[in-house]
Protein backbone atom coordinates (compact mmCIF):
# COMPACT_ATOMS: atom_id res chain seq x y z
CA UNK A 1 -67.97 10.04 -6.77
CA UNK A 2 -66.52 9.34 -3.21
CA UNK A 3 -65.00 6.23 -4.16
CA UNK A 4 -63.53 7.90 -7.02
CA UNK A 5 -62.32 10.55 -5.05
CA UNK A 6 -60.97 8.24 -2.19
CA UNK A 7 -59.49 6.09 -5.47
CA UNK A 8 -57.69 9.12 -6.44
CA UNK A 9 -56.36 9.93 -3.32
CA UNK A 10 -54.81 6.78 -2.76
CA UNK A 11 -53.54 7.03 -5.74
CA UNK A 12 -51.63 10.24 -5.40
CA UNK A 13 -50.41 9.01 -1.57
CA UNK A 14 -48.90 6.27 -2.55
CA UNK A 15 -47.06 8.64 -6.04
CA UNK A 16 -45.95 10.55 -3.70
CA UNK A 17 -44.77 7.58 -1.18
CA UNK A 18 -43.36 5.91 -4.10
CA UNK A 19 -41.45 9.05 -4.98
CA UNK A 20 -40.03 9.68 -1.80
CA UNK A 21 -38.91 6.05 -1.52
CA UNK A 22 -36.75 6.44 -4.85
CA UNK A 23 -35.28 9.75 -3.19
CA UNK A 24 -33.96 8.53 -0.08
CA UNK A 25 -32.92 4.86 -2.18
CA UNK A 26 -30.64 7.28 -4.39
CA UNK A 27 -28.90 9.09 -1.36
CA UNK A 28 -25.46 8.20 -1.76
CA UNK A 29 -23.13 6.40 0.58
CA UNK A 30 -20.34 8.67 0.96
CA UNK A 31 -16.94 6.92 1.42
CA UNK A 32 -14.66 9.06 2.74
CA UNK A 33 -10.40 9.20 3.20
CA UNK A 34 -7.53 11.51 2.55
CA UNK A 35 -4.88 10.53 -0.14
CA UNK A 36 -1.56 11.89 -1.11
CA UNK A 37 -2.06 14.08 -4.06
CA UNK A 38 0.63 16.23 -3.74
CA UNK A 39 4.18 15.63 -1.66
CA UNK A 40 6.15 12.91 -1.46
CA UNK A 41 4.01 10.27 -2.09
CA UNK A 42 1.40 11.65 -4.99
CA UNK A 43 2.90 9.05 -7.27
CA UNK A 44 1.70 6.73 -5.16
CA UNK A 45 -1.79 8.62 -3.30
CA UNK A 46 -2.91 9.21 -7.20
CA UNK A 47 -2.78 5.44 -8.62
CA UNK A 48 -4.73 4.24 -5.09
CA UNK A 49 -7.52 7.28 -5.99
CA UNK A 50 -7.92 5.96 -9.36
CA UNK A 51 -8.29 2.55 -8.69
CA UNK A 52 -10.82 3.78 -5.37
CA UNK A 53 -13.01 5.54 -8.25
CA UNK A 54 -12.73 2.23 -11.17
CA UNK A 55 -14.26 0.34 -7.81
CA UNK A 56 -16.96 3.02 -7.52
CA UNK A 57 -17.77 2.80 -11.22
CA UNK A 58 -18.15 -1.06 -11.12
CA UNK A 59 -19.95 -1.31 -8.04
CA UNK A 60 -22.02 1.64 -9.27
CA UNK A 61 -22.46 -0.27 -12.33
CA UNK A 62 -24.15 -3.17 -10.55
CA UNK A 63 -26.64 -1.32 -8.26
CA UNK A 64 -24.35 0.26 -5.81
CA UNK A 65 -24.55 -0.20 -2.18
CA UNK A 66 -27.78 -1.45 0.04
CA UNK A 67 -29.58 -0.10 -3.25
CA UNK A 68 -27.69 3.38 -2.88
CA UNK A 69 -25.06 4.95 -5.55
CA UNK A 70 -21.11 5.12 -3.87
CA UNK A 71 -20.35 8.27 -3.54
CA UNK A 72 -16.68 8.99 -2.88
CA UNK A 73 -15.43 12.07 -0.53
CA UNK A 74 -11.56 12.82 -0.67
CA UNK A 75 -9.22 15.69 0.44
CA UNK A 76 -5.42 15.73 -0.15
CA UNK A 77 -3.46 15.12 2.92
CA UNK A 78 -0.47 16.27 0.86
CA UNK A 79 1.71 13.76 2.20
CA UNK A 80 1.37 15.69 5.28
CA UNK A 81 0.81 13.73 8.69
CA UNK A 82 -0.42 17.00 10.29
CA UNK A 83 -2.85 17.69 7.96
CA UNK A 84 -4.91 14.31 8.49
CA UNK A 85 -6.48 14.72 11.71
CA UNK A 86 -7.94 17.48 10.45
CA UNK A 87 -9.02 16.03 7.44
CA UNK A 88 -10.70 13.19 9.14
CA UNK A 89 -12.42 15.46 11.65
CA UNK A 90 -14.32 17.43 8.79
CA UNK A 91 -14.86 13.96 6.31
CA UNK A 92 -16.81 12.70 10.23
CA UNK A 93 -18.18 15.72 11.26
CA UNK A 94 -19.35 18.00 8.72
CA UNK A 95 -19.47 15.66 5.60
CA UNK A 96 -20.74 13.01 7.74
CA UNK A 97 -19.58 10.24 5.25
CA UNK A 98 -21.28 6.52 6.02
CA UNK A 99 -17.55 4.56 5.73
CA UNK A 100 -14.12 5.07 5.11
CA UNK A 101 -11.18 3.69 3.51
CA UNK A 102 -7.94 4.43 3.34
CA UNK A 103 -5.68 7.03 4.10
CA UNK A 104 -2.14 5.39 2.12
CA UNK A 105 1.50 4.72 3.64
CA UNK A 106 2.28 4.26 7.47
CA UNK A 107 2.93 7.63 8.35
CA UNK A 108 -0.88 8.72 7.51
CA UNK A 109 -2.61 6.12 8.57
CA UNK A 110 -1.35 6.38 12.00
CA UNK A 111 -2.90 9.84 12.80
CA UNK A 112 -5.55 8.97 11.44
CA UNK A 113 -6.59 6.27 13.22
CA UNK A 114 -7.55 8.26 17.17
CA UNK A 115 -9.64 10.33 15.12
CA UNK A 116 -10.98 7.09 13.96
CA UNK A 117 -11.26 5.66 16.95
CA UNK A 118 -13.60 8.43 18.24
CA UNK A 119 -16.18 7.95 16.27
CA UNK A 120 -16.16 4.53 16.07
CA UNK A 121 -15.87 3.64 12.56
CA UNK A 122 -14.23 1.23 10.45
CA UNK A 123 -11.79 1.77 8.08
CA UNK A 124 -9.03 -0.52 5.76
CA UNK A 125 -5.67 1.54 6.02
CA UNK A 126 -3.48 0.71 2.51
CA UNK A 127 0.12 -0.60 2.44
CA UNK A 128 0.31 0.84 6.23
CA UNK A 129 3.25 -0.59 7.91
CA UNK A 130 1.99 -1.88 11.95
CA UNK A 131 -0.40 1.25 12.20
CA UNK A 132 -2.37 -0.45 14.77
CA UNK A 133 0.36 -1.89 16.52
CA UNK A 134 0.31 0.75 19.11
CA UNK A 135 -3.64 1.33 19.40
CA UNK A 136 -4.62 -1.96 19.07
CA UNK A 137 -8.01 -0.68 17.57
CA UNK A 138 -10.58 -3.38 16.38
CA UNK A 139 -11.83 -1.60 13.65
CA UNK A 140 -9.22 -1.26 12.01
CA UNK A 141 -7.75 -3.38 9.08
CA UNK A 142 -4.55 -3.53 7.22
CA UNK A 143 -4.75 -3.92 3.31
CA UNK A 144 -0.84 -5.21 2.93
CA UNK A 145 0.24 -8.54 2.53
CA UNK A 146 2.73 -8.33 5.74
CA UNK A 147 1.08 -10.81 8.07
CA UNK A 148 0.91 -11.13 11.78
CA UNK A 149 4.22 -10.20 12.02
CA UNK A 150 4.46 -6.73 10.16
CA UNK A 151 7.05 -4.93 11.28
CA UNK A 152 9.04 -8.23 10.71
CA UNK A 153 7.79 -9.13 7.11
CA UNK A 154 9.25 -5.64 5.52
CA UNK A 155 12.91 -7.64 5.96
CA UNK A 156 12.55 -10.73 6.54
CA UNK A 157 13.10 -12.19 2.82
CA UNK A 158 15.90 -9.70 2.18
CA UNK A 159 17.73 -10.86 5.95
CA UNK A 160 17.11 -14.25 4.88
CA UNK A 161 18.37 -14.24 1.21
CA UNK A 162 21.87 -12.23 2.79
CA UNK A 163 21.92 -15.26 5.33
CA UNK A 164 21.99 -18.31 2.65
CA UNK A 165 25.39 -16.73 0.95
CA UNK A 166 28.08 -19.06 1.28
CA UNK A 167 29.87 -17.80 3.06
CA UNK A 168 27.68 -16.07 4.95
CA UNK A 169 27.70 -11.96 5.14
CA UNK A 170 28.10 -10.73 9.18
CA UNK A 171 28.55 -7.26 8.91
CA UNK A 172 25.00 -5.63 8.18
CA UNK A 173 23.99 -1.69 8.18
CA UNK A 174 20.59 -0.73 8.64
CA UNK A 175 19.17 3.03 7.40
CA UNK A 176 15.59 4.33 7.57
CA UNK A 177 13.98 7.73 7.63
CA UNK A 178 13.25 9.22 11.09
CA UNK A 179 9.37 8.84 10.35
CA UNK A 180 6.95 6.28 11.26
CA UNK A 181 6.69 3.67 8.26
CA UNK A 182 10.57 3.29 8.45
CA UNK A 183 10.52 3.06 12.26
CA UNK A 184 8.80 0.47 12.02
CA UNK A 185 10.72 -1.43 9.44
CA UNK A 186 14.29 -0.57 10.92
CA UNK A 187 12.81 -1.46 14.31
CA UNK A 188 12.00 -5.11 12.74
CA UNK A 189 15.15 -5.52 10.90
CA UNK A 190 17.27 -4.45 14.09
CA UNK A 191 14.89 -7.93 15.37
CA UNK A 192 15.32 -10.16 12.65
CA UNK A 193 18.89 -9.37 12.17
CA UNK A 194 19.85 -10.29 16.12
CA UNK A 195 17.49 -13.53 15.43
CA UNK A 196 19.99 -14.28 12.57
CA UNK A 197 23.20 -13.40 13.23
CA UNK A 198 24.45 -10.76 11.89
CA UNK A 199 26.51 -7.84 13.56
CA UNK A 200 25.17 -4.55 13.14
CA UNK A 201 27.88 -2.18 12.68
CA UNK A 202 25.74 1.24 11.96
CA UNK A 203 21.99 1.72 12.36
CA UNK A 204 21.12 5.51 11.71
CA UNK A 205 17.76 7.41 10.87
CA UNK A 206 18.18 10.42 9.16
CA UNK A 207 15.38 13.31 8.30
CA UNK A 208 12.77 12.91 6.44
CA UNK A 209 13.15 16.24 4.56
CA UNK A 210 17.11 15.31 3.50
CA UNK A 211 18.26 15.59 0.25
CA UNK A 212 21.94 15.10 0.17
CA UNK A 213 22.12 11.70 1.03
CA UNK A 214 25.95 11.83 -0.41
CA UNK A 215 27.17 12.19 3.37
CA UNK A 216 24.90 9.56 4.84
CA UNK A 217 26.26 6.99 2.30
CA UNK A 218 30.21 7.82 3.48
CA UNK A 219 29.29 7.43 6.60
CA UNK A 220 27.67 4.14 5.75
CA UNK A 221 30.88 3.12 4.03
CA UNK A 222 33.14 4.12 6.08
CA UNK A 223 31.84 1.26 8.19
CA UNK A 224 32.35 -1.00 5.75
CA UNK A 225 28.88 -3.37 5.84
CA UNK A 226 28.71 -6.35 4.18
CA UNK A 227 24.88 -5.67 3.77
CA UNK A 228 22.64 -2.32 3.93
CA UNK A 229 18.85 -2.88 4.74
CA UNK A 230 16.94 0.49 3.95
CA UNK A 231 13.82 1.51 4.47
CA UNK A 232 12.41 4.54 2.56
CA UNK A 233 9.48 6.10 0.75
CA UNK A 234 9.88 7.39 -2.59
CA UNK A 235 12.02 10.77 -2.82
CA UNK A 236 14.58 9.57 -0.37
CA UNK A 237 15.30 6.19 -2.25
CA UNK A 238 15.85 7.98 -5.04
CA UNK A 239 18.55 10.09 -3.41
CA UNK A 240 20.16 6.66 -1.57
CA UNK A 241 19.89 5.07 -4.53
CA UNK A 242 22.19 8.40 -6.61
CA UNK A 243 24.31 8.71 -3.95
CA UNK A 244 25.30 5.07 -3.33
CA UNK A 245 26.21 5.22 -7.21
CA UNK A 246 27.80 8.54 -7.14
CA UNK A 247 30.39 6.90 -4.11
CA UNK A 248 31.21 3.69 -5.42
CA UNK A 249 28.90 1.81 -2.54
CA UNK A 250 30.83 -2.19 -2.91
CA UNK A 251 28.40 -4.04 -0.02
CA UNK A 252 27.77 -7.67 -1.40
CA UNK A 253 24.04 -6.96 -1.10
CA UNK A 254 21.98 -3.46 -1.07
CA UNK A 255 18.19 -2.95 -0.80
CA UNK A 256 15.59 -3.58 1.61
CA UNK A 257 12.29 -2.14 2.00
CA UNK A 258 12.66 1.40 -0.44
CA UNK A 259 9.52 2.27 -1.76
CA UNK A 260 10.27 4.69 -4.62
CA UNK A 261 11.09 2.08 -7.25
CA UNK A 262 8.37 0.15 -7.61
CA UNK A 263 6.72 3.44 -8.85
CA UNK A 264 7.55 2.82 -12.94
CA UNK A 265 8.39 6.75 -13.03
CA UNK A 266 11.07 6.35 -10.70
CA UNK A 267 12.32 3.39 -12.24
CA UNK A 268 12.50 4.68 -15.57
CA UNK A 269 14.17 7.61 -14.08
CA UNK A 270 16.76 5.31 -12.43
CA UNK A 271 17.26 3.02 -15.25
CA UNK A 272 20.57 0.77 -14.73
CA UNK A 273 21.51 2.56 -11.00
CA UNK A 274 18.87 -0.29 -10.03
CA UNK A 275 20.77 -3.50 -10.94
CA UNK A 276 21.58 -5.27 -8.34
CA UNK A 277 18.76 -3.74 -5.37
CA UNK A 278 17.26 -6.81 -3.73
CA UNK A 279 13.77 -5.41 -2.78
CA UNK A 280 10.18 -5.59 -1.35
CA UNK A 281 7.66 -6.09 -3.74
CA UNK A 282 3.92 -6.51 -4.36
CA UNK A 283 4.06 -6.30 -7.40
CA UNK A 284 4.84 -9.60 -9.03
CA UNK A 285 1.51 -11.03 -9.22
CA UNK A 286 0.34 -8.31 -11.16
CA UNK A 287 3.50 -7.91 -13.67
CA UNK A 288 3.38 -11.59 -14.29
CA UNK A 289 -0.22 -11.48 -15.38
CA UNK A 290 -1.42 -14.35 -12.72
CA UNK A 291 -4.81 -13.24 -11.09
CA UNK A 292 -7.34 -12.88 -14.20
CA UNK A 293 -9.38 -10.21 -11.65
CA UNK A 294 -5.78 -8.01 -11.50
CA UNK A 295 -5.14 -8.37 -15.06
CA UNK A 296 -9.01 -6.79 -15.35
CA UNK A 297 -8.11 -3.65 -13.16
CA UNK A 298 -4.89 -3.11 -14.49
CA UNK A 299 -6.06 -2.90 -17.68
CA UNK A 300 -8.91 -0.24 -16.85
CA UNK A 301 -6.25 1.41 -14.73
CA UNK A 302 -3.54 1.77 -17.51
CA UNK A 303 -5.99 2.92 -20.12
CA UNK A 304 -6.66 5.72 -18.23
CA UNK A 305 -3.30 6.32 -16.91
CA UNK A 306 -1.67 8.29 -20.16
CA UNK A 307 -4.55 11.30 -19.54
CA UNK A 308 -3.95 11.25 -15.98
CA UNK A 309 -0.53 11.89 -16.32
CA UNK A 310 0.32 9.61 -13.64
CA UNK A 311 2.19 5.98 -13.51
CA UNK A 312 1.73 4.04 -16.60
CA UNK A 313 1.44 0.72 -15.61
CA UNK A 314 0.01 0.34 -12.03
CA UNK A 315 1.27 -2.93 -10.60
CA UNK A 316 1.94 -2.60 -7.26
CA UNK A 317 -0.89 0.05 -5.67
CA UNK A 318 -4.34 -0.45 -7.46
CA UNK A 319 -4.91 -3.69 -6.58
CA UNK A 320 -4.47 -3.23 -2.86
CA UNK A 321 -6.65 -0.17 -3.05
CA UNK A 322 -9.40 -1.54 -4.97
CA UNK A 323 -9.16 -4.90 -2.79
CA UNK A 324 -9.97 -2.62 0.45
CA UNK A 325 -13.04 -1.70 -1.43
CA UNK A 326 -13.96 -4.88 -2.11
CA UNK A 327 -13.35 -6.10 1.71
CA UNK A 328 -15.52 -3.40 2.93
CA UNK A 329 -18.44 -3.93 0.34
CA UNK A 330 -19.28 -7.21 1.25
CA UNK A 331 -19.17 -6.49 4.76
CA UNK A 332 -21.56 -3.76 4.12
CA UNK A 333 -23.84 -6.52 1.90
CA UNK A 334 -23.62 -9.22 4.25
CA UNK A 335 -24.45 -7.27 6.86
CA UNK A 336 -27.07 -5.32 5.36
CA UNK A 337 -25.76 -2.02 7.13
CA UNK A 338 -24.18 0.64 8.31
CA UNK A 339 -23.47 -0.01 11.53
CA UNK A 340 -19.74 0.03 12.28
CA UNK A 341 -19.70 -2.44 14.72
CA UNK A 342 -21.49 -4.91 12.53
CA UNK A 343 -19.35 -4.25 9.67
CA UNK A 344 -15.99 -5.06 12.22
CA UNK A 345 -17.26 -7.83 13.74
CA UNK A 346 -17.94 -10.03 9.98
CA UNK A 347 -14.56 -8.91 8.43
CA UNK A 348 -12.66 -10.44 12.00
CA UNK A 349 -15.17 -13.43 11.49
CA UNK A 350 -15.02 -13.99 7.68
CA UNK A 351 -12.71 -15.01 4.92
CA UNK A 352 -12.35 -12.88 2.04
CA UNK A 353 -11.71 -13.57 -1.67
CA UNK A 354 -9.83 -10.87 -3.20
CA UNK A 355 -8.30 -9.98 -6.27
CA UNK A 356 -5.25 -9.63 -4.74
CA UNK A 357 -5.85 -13.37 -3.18
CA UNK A 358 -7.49 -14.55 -0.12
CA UNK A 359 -7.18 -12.36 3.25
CA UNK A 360 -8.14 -13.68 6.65
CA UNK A 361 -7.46 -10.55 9.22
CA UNK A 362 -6.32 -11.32 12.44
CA UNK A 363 -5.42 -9.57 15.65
CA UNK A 364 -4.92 -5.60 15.06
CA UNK A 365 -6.71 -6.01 11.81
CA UNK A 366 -3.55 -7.68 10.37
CA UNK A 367 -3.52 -10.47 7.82
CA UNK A 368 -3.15 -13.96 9.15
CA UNK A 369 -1.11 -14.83 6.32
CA UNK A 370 1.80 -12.58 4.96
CA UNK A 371 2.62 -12.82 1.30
CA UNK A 372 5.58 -10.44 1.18
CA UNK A 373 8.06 -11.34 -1.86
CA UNK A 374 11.69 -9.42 -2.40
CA UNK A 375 13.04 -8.97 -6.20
CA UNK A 376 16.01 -8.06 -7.61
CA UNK A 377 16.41 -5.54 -10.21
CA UNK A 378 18.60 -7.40 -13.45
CA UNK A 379 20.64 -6.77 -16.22
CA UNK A 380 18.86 -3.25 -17.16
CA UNK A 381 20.25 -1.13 -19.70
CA UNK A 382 18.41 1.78 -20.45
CA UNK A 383 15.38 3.77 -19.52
CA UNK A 384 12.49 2.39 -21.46
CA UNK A 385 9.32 1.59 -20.14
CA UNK A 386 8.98 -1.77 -21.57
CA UNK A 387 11.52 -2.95 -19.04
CA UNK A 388 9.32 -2.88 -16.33
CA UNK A 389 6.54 -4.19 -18.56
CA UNK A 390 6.94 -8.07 -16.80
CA UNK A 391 8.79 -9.38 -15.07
CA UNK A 392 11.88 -10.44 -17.39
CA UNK A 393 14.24 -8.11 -15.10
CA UNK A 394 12.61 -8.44 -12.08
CA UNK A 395 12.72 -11.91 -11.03
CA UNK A 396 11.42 -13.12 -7.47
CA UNK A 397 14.02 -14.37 -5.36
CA UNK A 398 12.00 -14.91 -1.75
CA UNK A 399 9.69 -16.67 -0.70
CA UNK A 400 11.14 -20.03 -2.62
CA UNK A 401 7.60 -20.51 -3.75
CA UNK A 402 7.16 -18.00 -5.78
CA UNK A 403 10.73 -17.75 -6.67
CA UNK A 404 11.56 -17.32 -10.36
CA UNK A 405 14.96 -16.47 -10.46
CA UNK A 406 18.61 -16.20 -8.77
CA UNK A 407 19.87 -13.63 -6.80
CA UNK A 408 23.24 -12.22 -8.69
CA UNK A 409 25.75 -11.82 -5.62
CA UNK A 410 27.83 -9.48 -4.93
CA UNK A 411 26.11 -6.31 -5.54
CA UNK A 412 29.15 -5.41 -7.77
CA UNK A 413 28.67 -8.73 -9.96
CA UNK A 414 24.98 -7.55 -10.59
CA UNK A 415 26.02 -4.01 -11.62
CA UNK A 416 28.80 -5.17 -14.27
């Protein structure tokens, strides 16, 4: 009887040890960030959310994290820059989320990142324009294909392209919003510009909160540029866009880093008043079908998209998003941990194989390698979606290896 007693005992112990294990194996890891769900850049903020939660469904799918289910924690920044501290504060101190990713666009990244820094953690910032630039923190990572040279790469191609005109255009104008994504971009097309040649002849930031942009243009014509570099997020570049129609804008070559059409709403809504913008893209890997692993997430992404009510096809901002993910998970695996400092220290010391290609980060968490292109919007004529489909009217002009079409030159020829 005592040795069956003593059996059963044991028995129970170790049901009960057993039990507890599978508890504290199905905590979650909680991934936290902010996102723009509302404001300015929702129809941006709500493509990178989806493709964060098709990441947590496939990694979920095959066993999680360190044995643990991805949990994901989110609050909407609202496109707000002085609503992210705040939001990082609680996601580290009172949700007490294991990793982050994330927040999107320059100007939220960049307060988020001291709040960052005080804990210590890690995090991959998405399409964030020289965030780190000023902090030089070494946990944190850029997921945008700029390089080591960011605030260079957003217009470099399009300076370059202007440049190789015969003969060559002098007279450039250069016009950003007063905020810190388009700082940073002006900043390194004043730079590239001087390296080049060119004369600027006006170079003006203007509020973020305009509207009218009507005036802005006149002024811009009135000194009579040869080419106008502009930097933008989405509402704005809609309104530069209008007004440089509504005025009869003639420079031989208009575009530059404006964010708002490579989101296929805006582009529908803009229809022909694109023709002729030479522009940044990311997207022409994904519209041309290259990368097998992108065609995959796309896919998921746009069969989800109709009931989401957000952009239908999903090119440009999933794949970046769920390539963060993907960075950060294997630093997690390889590293068997949580530990913040472990995690930094093997995505400085390791290659990466993305779907969005291979990343090596460098010095402020930059990529070694930048893999900017510029397109140019061609011979649209209406404002169907299957336009924007491929890449039939959005050919890449820079860099020459992934070129796939001419620039049409002058501006005016493209818009006939």
């Amino acid at each position: 009887m005592p040795k069956r007693m003593l059996a059963r005992a044991i028995a129970s112990w170790l049901a009960i040890f057993c039990l507890g294990g599978v508890g504290l194996a199905a905590e979650p890891v909680k991934i936290g960030f902010s996102m723009a769900l509302t404001g300015g850049n929702a129809s941006i903020g709500k493509q990178i959310l989806v493709a964060f939660q098709i990441w947590r469904d496939d990694v979920n799918a095959k066993g999680g994290l360190l044995g643990r289910p991805v949990e994901l924690v989110y609050y909407d920044d609202q496109t707000n820059p002085a609503s992210v501290p705040g939001i990082y504060a609680k996601l580290l101190d009172v949700d007490k989320v294991d990793l982050l990713v994330g927040p999107y666009a320059t100007n939220m990244v960049t307060p988020a990142i001291p709040i960052i820094m005080q804990h210590g953690m890690v995090t991959i910032g998405i399409a964030a324009n020289a965030a780190n630039s000023r902090f030089h923190y070494p946990r944190y990572f850029s997921m945008i294909p700029s390089g080591p040279e960011p605030k260079l790469a957003f217009s470099k191609g399009f300076l370059e392209l202007a440049a190789a005109q015969k003969p060559m255009p002098r007279r450039l104008a250069i016009l950003g919003a007063d905020s810190e994504y388009a700082l940073n971009a002006t900043d390194g097309a004043r730079e590239n510009a001087k390296a080049m040649g060119f004369e600027i002849v006006y170079d003006q930031h203007y509020p973020p909160s305009n509207q009218d942009f009507v005036p802005t243009l006149r002024a811009v014509k009135a000194a009579n540029p040869e080419v106008l570099y502009v930097a933008s997020y989405p509402p704005d570049s809609v309104g530069i866009i209008r007004a440089a129609n509504e005025i009869g804008f003639e420079a031989k070559m208009f575009g530059g880093a404006m964010i708002g059409p490579s989101t296929t709403a805006l582009a529908m809504q803009l229809g022909p008043l694109l023709n002729g913008l030479v522009n940044l893209d990311t997207s022409w890997a994904a519209r041309n079908g290259i990368n097998p692993s992108v065609v995959a997430l796309t896919r998921k992404y746009q069969a989800q998209a109709p009931g989401l009510g957000i952009d239908p096809l999903g090119y440009t901002f999933p794949p970046y998003g769920y390539a963060a993910c993907e960075v950060l998970a294997e630093a997690v695996r390889a590293t068997n941990s949580l530990d913040h400092e472990k995690i930094a220290a093997y995505i400085h010391g390791h290659h990466f194989e993305t779907l969005v290609g291979p990343i090596d980060f460098g010095p402020d968490g930059e990529w070694m390698k930048a893999d900017m292109a510029f397109t140019q919007y061609q011979r649209i004529t209406g404002h169907e979606l299957d336009q924007f489909r491929d890449a039939t009217h959005l050919p890449v002009l820079w860099p020459p290896e992934h070129k796939t079409g001419d620039l049409i030159y002058p501006y005016a020829k493209a818009r006939e």
